[in-house]
Protein backbone atom coordinates (compact mmCIF):
# COMPACT_ATOMS: atom_id res chain seq x y z
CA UNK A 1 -3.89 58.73 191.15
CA UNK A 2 -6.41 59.84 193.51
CA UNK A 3 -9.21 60.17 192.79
CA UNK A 4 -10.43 63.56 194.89
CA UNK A 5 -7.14 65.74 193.32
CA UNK A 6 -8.76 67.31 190.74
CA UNK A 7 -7.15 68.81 187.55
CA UNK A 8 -6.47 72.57 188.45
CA UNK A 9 -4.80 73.43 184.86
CA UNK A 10 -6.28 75.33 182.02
CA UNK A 11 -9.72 76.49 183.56
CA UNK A 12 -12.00 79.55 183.12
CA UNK A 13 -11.47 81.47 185.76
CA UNK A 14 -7.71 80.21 186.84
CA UNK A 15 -7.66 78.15 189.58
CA UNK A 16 -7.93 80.12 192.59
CA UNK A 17 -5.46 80.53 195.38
CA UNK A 18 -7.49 78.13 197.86
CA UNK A 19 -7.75 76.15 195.60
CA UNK A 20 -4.44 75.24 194.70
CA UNK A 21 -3.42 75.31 198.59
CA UNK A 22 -6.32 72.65 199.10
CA UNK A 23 -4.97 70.38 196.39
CA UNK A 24 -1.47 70.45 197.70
CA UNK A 25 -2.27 70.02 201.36
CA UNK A 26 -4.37 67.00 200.08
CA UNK A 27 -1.21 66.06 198.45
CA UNK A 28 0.64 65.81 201.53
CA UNK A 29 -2.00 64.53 203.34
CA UNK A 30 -2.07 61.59 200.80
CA UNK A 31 2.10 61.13 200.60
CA UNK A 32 2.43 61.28 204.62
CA UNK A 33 -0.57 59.45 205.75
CA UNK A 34 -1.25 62.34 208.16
CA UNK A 35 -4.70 63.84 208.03
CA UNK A 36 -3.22 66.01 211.14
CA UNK A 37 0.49 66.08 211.53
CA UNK A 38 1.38 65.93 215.39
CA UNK A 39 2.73 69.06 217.16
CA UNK A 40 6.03 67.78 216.32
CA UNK A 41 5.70 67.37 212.41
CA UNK A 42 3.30 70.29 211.75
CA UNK A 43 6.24 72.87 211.10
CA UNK A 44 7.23 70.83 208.14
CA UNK A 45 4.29 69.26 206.99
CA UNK A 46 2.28 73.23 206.75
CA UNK A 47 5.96 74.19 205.04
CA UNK A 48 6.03 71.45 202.63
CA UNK A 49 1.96 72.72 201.57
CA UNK A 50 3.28 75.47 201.16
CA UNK A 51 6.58 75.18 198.94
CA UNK A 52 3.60 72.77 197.14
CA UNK A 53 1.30 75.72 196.53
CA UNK A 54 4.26 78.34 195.11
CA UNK A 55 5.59 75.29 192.63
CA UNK A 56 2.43 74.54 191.36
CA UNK A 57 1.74 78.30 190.87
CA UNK A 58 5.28 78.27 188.56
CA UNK A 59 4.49 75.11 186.87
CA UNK A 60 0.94 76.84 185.68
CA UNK A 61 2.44 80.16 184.54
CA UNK A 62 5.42 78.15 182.72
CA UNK A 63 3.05 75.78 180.69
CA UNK A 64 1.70 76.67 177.90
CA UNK A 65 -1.45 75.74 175.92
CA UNK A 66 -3.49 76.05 172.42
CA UNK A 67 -6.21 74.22 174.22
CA UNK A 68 -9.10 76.60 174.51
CA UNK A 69 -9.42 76.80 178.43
CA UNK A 70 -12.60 74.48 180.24
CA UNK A 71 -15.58 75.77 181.50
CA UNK A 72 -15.88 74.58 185.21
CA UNK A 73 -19.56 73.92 185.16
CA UNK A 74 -19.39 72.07 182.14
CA UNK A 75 -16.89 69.81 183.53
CA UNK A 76 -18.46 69.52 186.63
CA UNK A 77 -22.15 68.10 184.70
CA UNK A 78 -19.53 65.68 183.59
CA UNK A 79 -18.76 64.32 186.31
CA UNK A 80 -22.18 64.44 187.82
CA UNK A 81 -23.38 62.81 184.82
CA UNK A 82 -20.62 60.00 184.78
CA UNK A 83 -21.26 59.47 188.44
CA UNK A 84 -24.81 59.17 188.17
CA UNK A 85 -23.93 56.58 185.49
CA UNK A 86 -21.57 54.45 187.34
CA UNK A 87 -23.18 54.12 191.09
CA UNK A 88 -27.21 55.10 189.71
């Protein structure tokens, strides 16, 4: 997996709109090789982000959950503290 996509699900506050648009453009950034699509491409590759976005928005409000919800900050110490660990 890669390692900057970032777990969007079950969060306090809900993933935002950006957000989710940001992790599925990186997703077809990732599955096309394209950091920029050419003039030719960029129809389809902005469309496919898209689509991307509005599925992952139905997968969230279709799963459900007993897990409390995460606290962003919290997680985010985690992985400040785990990164600290593993590069010093």
């Amino acid at each position: 997996m890669c390692r900057n996509i970032k777990t969007l699900y079950n969060f306090e506050p809900v993933a935002s709109e950006d957000e989710i648009r940001a992790a599925a453009l990186q997703y077809v950034r990732k599955v096309t090789g394209f950091n920029k699509p050419s003039q030719a491409n960029e129809a389809a590759f902005y469309d496919a982000v898209e689509q991307i976005a509005a599925i992952t928005h139905q997968l969230f409000d279709s799963l459900e959950t007993n897990a409390t919800p995460k606290n962003r900050e919290e997680e985010a110490a985690k992985v400040r503290e785990r990164n600290q660990r593993r590069f010093g």
